[in-house]
Protein backbone atom coordinates (compact mmCIF):
# COMPACT_ATOMS: atom_id res chain seq x y z
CA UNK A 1 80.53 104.07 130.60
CA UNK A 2 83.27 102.75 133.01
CA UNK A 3 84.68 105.07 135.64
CA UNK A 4 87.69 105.42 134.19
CA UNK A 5 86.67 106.28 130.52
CA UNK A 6 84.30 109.00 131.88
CA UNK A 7 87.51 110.31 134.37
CA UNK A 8 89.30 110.58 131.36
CA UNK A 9 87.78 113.83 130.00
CA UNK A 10 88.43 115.62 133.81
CA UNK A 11 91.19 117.88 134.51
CA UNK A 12 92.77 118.71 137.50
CA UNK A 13 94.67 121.73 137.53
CA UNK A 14 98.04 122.50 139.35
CA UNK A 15 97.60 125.95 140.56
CA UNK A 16 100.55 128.43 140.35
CA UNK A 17 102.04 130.02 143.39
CA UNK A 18 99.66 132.79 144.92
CA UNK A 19 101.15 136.52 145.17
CA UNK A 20 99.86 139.03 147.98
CA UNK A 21 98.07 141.17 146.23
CA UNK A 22 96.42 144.46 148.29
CA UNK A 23 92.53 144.71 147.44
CA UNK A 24 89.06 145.51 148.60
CA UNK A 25 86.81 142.55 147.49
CA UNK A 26 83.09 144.49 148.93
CA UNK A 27 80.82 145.65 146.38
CA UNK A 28 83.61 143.72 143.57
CA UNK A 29 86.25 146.37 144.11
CA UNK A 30 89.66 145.18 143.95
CA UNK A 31 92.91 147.23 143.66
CA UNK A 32 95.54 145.79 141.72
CA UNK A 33 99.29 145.77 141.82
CA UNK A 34 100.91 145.71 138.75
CA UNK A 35 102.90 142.91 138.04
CA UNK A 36 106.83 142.39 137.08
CA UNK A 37 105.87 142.83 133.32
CA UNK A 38 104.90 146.69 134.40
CA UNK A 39 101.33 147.09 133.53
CA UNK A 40 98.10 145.52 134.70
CA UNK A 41 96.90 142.48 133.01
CA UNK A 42 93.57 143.81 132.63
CA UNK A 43 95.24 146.76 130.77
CA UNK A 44 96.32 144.55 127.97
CA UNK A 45 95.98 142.19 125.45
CA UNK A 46 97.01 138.34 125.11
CA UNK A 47 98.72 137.34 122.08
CA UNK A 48 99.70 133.81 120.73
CA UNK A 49 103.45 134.07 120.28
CA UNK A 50 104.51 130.58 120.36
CA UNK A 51 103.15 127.18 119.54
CA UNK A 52 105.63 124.19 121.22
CA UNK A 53 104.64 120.70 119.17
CA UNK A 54 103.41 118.42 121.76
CA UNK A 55 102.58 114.49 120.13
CA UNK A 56 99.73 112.01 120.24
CA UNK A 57 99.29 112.73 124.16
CA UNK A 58 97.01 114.92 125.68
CA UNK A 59 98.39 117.56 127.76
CA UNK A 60 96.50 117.73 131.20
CA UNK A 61 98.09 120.35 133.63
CA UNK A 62 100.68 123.01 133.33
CA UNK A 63 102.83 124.81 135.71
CA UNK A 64 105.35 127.72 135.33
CA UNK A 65 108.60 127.68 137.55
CA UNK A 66 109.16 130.29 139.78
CA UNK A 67 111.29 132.43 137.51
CA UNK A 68 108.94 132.25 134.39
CA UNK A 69 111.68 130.94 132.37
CA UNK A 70 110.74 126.77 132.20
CA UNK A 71 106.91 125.32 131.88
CA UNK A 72 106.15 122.17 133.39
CA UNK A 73 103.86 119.84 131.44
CA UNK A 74 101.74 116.56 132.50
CA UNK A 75 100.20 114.37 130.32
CA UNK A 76 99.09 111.08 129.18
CA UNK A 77 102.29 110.08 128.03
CA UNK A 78 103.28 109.29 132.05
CA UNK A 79 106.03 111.68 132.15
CA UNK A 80 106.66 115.09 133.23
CA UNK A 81 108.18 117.24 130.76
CA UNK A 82 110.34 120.44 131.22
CA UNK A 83 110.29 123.24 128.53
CA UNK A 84 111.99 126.40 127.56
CA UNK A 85 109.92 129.61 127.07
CA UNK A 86 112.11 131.79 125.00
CA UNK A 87 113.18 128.93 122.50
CA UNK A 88 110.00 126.69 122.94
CA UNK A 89 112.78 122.96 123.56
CA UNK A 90 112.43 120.58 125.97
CA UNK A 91 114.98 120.54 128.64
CA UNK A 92 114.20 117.45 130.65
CA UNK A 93 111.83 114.52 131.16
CA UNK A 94 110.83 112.99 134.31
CA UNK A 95 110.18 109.57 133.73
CA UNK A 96 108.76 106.59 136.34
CA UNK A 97 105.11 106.80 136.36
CA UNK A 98 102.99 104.25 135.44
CA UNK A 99 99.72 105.86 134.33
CA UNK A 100 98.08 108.88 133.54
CA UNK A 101 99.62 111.98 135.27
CA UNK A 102 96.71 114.50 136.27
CA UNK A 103 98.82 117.66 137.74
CA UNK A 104 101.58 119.16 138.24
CA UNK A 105 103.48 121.94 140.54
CA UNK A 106 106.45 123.38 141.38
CA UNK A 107 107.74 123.89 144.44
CA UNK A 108 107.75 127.97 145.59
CA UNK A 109 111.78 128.22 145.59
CA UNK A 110 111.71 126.12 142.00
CA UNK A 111 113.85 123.11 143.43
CA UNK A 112 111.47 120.67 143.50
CA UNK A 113 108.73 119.47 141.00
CA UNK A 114 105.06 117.43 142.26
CA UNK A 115 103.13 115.27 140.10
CA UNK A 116 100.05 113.12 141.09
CA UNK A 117 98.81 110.45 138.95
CA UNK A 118 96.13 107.45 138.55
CA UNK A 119 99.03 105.01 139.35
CA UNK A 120 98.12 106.08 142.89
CA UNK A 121 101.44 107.49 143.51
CA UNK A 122 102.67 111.12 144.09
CA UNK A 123 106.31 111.71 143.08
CA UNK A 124 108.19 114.52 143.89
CA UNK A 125 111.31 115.46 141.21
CA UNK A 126 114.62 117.68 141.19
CA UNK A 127 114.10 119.24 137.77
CA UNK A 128 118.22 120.51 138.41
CA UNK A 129 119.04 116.93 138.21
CA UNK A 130 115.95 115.22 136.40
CA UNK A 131 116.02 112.42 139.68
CA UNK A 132 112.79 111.65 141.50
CA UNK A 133 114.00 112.60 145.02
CA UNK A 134 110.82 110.86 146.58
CA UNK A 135 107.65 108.35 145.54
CA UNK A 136 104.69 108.39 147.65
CA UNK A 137 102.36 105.54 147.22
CA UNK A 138 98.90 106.65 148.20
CA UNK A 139 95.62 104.52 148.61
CA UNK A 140 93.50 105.90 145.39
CA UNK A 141 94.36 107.45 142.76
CA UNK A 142 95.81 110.88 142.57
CA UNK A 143 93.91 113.86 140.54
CA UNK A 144 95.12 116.91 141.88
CA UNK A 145 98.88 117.97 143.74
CA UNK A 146 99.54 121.84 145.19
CA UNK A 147 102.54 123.08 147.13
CA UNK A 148 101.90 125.54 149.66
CA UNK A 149 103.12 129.32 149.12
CA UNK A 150 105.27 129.12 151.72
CA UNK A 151 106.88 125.99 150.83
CA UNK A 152 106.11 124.13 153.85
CA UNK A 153 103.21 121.72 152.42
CA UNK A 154 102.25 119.86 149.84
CA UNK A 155 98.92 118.19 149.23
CA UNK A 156 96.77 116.11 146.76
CA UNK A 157 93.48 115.21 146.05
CA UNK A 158 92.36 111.83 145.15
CA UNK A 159 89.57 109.44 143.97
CA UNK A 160 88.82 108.37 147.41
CA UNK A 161 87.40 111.97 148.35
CA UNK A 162 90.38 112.96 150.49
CA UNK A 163 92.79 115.81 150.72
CA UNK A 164 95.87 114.63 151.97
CA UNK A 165 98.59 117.22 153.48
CA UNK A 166 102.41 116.63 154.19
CA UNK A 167 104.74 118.22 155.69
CA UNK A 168 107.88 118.82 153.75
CA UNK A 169 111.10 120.16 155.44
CA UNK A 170 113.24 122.38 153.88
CA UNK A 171 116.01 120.48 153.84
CA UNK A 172 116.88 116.56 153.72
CA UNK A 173 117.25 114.48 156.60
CA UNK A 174 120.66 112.17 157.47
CA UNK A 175 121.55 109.96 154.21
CA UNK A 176 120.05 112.86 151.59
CA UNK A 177 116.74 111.77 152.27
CA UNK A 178 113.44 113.81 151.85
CA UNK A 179 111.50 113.78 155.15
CA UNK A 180 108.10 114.38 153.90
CA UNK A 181 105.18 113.07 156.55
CA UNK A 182 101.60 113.21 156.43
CA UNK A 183 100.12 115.42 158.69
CA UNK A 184 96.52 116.18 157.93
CA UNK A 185 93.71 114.19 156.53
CA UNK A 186 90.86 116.76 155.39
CA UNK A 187 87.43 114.25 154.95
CA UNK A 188 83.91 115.57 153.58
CA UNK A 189 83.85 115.49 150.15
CA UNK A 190 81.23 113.50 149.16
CA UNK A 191 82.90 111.99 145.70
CA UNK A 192 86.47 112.69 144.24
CA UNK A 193 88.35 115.49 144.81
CA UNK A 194 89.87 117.18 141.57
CA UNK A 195 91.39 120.37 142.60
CA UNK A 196 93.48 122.17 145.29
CA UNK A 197 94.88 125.51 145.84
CA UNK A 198 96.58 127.37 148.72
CA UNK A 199 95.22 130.80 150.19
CA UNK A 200 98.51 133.13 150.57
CA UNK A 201 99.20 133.26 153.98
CA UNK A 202 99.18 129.39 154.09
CA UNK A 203 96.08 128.77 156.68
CA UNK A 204 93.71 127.45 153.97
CA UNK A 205 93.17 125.26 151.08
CA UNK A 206 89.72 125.25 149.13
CA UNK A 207 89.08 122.00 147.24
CA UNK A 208 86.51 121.15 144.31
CA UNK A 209 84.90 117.96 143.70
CA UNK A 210 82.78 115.61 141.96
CA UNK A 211 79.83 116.28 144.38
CA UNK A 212 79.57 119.64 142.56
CA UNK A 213 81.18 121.59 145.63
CA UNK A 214 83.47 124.11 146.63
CA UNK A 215 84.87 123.21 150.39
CA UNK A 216 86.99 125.68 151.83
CA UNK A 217 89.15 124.46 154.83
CA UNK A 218 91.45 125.71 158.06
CA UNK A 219 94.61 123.76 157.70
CA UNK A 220 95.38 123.76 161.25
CA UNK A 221 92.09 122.74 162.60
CA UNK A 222 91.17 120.45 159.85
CA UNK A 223 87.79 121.71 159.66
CA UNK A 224 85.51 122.50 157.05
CA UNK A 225 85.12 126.19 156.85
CA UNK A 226 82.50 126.71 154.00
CA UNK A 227 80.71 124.15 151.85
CA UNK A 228 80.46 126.35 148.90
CA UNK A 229 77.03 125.41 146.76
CA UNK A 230 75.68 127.04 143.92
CA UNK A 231 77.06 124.75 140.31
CA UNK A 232 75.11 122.13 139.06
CA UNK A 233 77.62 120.10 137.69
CA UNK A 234 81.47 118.76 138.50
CA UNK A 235 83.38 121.57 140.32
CA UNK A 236 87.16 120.61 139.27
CA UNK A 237 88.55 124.06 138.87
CA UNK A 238 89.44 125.98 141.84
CA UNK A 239 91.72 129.38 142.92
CA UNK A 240 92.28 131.73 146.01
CA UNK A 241 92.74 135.06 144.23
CA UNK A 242 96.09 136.49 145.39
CA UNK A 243 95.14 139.03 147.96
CA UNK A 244 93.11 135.33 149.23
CA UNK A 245 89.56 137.57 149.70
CA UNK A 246 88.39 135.56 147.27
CA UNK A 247 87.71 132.06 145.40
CA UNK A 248 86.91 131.01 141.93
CA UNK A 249 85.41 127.82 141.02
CA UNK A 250 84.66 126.49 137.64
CA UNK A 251 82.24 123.59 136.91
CA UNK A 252 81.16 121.75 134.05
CA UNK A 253 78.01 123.44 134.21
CA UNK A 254 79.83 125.97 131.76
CA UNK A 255 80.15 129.01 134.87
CA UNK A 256 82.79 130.34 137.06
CA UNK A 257 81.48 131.63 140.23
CA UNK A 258 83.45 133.85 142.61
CA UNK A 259 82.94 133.76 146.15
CA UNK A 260 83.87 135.45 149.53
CA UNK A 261 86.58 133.55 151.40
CA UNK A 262 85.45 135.40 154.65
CA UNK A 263 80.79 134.75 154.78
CA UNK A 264 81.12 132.21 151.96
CA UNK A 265 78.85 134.02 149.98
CA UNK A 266 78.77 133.92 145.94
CA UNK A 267 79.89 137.15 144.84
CA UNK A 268 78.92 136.91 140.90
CA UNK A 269 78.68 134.14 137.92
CA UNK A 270 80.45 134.21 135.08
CA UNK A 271 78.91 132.88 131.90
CA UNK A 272 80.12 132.59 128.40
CA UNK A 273 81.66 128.81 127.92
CA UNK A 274 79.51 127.06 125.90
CA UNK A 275 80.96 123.72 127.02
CA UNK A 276 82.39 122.46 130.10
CA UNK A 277 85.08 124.32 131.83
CA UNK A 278 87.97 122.71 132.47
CA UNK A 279 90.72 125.55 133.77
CA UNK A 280 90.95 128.82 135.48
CA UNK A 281 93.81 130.83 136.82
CA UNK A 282 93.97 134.08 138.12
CA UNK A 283 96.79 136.52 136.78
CA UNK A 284 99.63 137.22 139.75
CA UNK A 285 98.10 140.91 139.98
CA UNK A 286 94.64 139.43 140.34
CA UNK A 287 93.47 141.83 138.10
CA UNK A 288 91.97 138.70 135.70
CA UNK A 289 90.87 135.43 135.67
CA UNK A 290 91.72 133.12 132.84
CA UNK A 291 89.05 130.43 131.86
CA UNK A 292 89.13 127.54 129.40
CA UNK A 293 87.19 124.57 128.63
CA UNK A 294 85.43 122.15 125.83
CA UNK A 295 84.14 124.98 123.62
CA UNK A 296 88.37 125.31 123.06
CA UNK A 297 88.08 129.08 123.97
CA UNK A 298 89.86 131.10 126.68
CA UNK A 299 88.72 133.91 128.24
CA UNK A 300 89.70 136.43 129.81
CA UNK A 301 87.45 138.10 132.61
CA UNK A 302 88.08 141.93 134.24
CA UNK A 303 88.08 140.21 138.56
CA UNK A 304 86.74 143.51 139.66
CA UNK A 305 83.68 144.08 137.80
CA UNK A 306 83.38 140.21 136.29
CA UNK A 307 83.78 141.68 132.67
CA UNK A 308 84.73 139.87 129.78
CA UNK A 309 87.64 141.42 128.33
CA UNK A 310 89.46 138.60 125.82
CA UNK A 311 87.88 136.17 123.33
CA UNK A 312 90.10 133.55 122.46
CA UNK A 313 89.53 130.71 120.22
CA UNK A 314 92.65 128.58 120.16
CA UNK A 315 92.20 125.09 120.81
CA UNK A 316 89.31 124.41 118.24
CA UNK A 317 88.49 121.66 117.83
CA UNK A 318 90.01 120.52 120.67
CA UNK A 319 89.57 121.38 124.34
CA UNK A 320 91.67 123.81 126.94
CA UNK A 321 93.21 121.50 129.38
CA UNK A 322 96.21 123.09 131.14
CA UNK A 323 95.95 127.08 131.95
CA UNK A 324 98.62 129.19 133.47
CA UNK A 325 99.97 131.96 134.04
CA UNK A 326 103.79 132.97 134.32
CA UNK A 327 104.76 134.42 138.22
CA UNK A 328 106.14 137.50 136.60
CA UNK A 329 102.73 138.12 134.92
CA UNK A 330 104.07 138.44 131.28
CA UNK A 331 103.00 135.29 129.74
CA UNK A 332 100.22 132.92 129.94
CA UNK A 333 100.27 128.88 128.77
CA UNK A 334 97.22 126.46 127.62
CA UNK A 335 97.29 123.28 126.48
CA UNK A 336 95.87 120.69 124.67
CA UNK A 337 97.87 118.26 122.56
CA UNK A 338 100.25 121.00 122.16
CA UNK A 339 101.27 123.91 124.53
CA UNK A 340 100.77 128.12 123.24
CA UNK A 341 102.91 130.48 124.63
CA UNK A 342 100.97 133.80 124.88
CA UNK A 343 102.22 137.26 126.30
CA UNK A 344 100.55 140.34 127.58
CA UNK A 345 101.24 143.91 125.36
């Protein structure tokens, strides 16, 4: 089985935007905030309110913009493609890569869109004007793209077993130019790196990676915090919970593990999957984590206690590939050659 071929049935996820989030994480505790929708997404049930028709092409990665209102989809079409919750249309396309496109993200303040494919090049979009504003040609191909809370960074993972970080101003140099430089090169991964996300307060980014890992690193110092061990298969699913305590990790050995950001000590295993898990997302209260994979399920666990809560088969036969959830904590999205809309009551 070539390289490729085997690559093919990996996801990397674009994680949303983390929220603070006030919590205790000792002894599994956590106290929630409810979110904009009003109640605790623990409280509630998901329900499947809207199917939007996707084609032939397999959606990878989703991301919701800032304001809930527009989804971001990547797939293996090689564009990026902009839809409308409420009536379920496509708004724009972002066309100019040349291969697969593995992840997605939007910027914090919603103005600018990232996408990382295996055409080794990371683009970054203005979904206002559907124009790529900037095209980064990197040296291996690109599985995994995250924007920092703040704003301030972007990264991506890649096939050569770097993390890459830029800096990107927040506004455009002489001539309407993007400025964005590289400015950190995070190296210890032993195999490719698959997925990124931010803690909140911006000082560090956990990765997950084909060496069945969890690395959690200090942006400034470029060092390797906490190699994270404990899966037994591809870790390609990764999240700081949104008070950043904590991380979750999911692996194709079927678990999700949650662990302490601080000693870098496994806090509990989730089990359930009965295939390989291919997303995870916690909810912007941090009250639940989301989980879907190659059994086509998604389910929802209680963060606090580790508590299943949801059931959902969805994507049968197919798989899960793209999980998120909405900023203002009222809907969730999943994909697969089509995209659900589901919503919290």
């Amino acid at each position: 089985m070539n390289k490729l071929y085997f690559y093919g049935l990996i996801l990397a996820i674009a994680l949303s935007t983390a929220f603070s989030l006030p919590g205790q994480v000792g002894g599994g505790k956590m106290t929630a905030k409810k979110s904009l929708s009003g109640k605790l997404a623990s409280s509630g049930q998901w329900h499947d309110i809207k199917s939007i028709k996707g084609n032939e092409y397999l959606i990878r990665a989703l991301a919701f913009a800032p304001d809930s209102k527009t989804l971001a989809s990547a797939s293996d079409e090689k564009v990026v493609k902009i839809w409308d919750i409420a009536g379920g249309l496509e708004l724009n396309r972002l066309d100019g890569h040349k291969d697969n496109i593995w992840s997605v993200a939007f910027s914090p303040d919603g103005k600018m869109i990232a996408s990382g494919s295996f055409d080794r090049t990371l683009k970054l979009w203005d979904p206002a004007k559907n124009k790529l504003i900037l095209n980064l040609k990197r040296p291996a191909e690109i599985w995994a793209v995250a924007f920092s809370p703040n704003g301030r960074m972007l990264a991506s993972g890649d096939t050569g077993c770097t993390i890459t970080i830029f800096d990107v101003p927040t506004s455009t140099a002489k001539g309407g130019q993007l400025d964005v430089r590289q400015t950190k090169i995070l190296q210890g991964h032993s195999a490719d790196v698959f997925s990124l996300s931010f803690s909140p307060d911006n000082k560090l980014i956990a990765s997950g990676s084909h060496d069945n890992t969890v690395k959690i690193w200090d942006i400034e110092s470029e060092e390797c915090l906490h190699t994270l061990k404990g899966h037994r298969h591809l870790t390609y699913a990764v999240a700081f919970s949104p008070d950043g305590k904590m991380v979750a990790s999911g692996s194709f050995d079927k678990t999700i593990k949650l662990w302490d950001v601080e000693t870098g000590e496994e806090i509990r295993t989730l089990t359930g999957h009965e295939n390989q898990i291919r997303a995870i997302a916690f909810s912007p209260d941090g009250s639940v984590i989301a989980s879907g994979g190659e059994d086509g399920t998604i389910k929802i666990w209680e963060t606090a206690t580790g508590k299943r809560l949801q059931n959902i088969t969805v994507h049968v036969p197919s798989w899960v590939h793209g999980l998120a959830f909405s900023p203002d904590g009222k809907f969730m999205a999943s994909s697969d050659y089509q995209i659900k809309i589901w919503e919290l009551r």
